[in-house]
PDB file of N, CA and C in Angstrom:
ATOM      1  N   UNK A   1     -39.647  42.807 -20.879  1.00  0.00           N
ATOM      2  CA  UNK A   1     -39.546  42.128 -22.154  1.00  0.00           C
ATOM      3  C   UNK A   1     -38.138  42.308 -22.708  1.00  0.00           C
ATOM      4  N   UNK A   2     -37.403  41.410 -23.050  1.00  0.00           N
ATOM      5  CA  UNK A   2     -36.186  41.241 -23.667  1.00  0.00           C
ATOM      6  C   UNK A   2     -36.340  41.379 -24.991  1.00  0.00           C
ATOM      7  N   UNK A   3     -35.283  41.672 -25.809  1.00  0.00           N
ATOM      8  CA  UNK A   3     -34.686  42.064 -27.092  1.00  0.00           C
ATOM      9  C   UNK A   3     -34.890  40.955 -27.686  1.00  0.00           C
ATOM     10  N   UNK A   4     -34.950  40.637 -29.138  1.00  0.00           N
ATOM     11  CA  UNK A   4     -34.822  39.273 -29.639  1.00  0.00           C
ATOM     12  C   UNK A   4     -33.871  39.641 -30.381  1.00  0.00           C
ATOM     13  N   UNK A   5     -33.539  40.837 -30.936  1.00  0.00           N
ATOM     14  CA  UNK A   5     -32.730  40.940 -31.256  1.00  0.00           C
ATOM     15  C   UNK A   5     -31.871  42.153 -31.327  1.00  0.00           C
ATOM     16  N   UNK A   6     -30.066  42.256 -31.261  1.00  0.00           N
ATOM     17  CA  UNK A   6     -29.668  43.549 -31.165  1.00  0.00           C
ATOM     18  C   UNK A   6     -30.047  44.997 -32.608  1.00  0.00           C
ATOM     19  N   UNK A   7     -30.308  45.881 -31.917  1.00  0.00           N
ATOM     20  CA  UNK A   7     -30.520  47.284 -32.896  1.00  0.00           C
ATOM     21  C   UNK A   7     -29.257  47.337 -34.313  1.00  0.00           C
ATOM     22  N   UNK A   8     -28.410  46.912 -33.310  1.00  0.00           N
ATOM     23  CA  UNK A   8     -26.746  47.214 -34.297  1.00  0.00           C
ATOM     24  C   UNK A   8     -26.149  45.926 -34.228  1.00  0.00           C
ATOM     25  N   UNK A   9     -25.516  45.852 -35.844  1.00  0.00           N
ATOM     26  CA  UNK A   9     -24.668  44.827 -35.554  1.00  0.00           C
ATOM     27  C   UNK A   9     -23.376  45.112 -34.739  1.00  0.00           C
ATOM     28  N   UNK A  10     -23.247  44.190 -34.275  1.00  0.00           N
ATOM     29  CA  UNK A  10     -21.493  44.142 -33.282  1.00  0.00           C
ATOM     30  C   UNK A  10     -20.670  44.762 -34.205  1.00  0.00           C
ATOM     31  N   UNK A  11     -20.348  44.096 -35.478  1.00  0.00           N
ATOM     32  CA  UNK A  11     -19.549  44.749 -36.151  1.00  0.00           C
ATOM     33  C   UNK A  11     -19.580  46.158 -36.538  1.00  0.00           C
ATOM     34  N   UNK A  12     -20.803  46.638 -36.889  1.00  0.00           N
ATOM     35  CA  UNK A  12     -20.956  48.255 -37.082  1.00  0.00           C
ATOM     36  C   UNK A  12     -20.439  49.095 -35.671  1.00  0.00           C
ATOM     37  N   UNK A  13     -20.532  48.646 -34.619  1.00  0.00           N
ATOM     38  CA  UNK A  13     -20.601  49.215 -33.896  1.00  0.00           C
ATOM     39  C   UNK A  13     -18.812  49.240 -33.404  1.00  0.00           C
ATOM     40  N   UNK A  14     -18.411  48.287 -33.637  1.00  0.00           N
ATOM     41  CA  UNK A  14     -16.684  48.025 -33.464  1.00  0.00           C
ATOM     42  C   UNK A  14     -16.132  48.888 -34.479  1.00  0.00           C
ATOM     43  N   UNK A  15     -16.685  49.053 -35.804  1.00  0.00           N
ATOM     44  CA  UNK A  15     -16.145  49.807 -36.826  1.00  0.00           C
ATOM     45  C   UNK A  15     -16.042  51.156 -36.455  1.00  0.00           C
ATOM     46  N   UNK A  16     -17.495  51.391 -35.824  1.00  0.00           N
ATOM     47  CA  UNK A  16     -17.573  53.006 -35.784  1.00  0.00           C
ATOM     48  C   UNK A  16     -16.622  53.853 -34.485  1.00  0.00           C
ATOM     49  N   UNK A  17     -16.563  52.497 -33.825  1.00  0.00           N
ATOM     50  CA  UNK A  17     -15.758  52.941 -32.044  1.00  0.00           C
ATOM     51  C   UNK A  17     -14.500  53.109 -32.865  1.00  0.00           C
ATOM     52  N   UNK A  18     -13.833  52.758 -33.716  1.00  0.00           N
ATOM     53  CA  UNK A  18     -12.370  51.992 -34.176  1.00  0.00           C
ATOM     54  C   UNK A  18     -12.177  53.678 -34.826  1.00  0.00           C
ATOM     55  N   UNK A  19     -13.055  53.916 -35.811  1.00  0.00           N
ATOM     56  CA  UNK A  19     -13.097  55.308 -36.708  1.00  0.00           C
ATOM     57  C   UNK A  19     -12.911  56.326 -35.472  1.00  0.00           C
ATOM     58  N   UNK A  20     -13.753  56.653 -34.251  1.00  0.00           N
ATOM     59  CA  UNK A  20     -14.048  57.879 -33.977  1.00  0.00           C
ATOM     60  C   UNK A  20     -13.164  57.596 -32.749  1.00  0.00           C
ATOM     61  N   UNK A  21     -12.673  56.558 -32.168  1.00  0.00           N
ATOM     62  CA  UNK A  21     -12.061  56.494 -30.938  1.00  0.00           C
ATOM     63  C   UNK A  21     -13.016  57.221 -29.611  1.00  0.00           C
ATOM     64  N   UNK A  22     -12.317  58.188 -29.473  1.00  0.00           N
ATOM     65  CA  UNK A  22     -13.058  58.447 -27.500  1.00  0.00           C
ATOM     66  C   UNK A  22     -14.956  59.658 -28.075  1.00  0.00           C
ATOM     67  N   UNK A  23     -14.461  59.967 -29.451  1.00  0.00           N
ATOM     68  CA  UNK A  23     -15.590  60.816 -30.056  1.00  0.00           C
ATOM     69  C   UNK A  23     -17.138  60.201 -29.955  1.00  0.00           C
ATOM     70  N   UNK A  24     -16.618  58.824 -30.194  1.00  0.00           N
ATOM     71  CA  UNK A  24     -17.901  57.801 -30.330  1.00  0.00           C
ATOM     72  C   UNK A  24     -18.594  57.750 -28.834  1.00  0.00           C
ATOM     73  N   UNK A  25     -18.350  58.286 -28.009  1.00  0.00           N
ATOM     74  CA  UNK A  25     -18.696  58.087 -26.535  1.00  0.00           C
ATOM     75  C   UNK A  25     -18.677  59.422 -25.944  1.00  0.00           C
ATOM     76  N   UNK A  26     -20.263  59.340 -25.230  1.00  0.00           N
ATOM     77  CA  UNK A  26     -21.322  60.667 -24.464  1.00  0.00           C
ATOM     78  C   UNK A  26     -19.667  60.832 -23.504  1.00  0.00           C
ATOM     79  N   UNK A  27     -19.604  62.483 -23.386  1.00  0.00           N
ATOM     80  CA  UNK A  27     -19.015  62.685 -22.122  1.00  0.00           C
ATOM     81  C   UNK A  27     -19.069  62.108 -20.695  1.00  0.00           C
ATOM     82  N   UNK A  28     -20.755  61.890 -20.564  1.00  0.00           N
ATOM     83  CA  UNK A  28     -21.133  61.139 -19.321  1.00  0.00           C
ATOM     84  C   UNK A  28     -20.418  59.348 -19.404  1.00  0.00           C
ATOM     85  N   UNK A  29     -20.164  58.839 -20.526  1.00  0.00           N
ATOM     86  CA  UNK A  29     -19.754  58.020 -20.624  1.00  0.00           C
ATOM     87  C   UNK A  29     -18.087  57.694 -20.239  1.00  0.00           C
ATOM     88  N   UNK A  30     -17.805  58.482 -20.692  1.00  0.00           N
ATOM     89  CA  UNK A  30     -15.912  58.952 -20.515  1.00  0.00           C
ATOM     90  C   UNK A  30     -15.935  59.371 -19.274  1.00  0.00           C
ATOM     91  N   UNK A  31     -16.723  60.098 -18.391  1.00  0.00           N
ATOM     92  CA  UNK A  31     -16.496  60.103 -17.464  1.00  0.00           C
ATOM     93  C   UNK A  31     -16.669  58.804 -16.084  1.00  0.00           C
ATOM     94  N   UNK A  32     -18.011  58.593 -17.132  1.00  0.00           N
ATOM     95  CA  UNK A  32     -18.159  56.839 -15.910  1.00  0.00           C
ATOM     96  C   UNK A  32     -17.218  55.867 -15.910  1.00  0.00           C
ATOM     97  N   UNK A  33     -16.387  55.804 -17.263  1.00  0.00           N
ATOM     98  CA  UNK A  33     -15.715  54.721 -17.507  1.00  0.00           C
ATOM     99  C   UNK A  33     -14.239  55.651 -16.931  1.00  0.00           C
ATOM    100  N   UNK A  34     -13.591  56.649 -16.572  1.00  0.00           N
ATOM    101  CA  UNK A  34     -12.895  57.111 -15.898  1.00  0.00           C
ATOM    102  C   UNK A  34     -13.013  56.652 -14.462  1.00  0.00           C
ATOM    103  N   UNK A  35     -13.819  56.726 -13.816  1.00  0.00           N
ATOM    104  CA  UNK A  35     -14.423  56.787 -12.337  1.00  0.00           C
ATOM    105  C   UNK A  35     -14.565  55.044 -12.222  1.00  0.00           C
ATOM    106  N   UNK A  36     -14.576  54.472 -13.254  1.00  0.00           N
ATOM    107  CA  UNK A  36     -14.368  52.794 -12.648  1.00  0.00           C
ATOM    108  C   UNK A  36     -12.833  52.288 -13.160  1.00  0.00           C
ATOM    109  N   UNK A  37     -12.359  53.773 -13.717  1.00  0.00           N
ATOM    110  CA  UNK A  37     -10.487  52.822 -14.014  1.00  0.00           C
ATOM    111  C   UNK A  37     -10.629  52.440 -14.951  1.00  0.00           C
ATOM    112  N   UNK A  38     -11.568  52.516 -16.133  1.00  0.00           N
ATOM    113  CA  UNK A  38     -11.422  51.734 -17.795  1.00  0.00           C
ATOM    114  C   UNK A  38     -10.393  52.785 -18.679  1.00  0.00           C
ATOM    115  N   UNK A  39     -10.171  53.936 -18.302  1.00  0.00           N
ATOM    116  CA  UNK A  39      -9.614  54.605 -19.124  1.00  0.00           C
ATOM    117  C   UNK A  39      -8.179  55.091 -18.671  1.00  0.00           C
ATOM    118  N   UNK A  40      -7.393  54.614 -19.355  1.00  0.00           N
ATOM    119  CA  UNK A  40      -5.938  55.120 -18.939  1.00  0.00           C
ATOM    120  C   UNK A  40      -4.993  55.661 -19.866  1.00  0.00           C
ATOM    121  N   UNK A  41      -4.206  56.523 -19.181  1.00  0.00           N
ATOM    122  CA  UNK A  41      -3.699  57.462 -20.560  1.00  0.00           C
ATOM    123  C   UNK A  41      -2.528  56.693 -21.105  1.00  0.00           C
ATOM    124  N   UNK A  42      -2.251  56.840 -21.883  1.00  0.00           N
ATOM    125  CA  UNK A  42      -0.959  56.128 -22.595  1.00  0.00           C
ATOM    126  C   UNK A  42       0.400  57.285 -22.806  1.00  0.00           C
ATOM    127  N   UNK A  43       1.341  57.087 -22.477  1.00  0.00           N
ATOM    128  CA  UNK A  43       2.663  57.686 -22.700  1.00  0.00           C
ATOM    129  C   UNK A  43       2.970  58.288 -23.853  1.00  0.00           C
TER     130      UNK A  43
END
């Protein structure tokens, strides 16, 4: 059974990533998105 609709709005959820940066995201997450190349360090 599919969603009819999302839990969070898009926007709450862009706001809160924007506030907390890498905080907003499970370790297991930072690490998956490491291991496919999404995360790169900046100079």
């Amino acid at each position: 059974m599919e969603k009819q609709k999302p839990h969070y709005s898009l926007s709450d959820v862009q706001r809160i990533v924007k506030e907390r940066g890498v905080n907003a995201f499970t370790a297991t997450a930072l690490t998956g998105a490491a291991a496919w190349g999404y995360l790169v360090s900046k100079p």
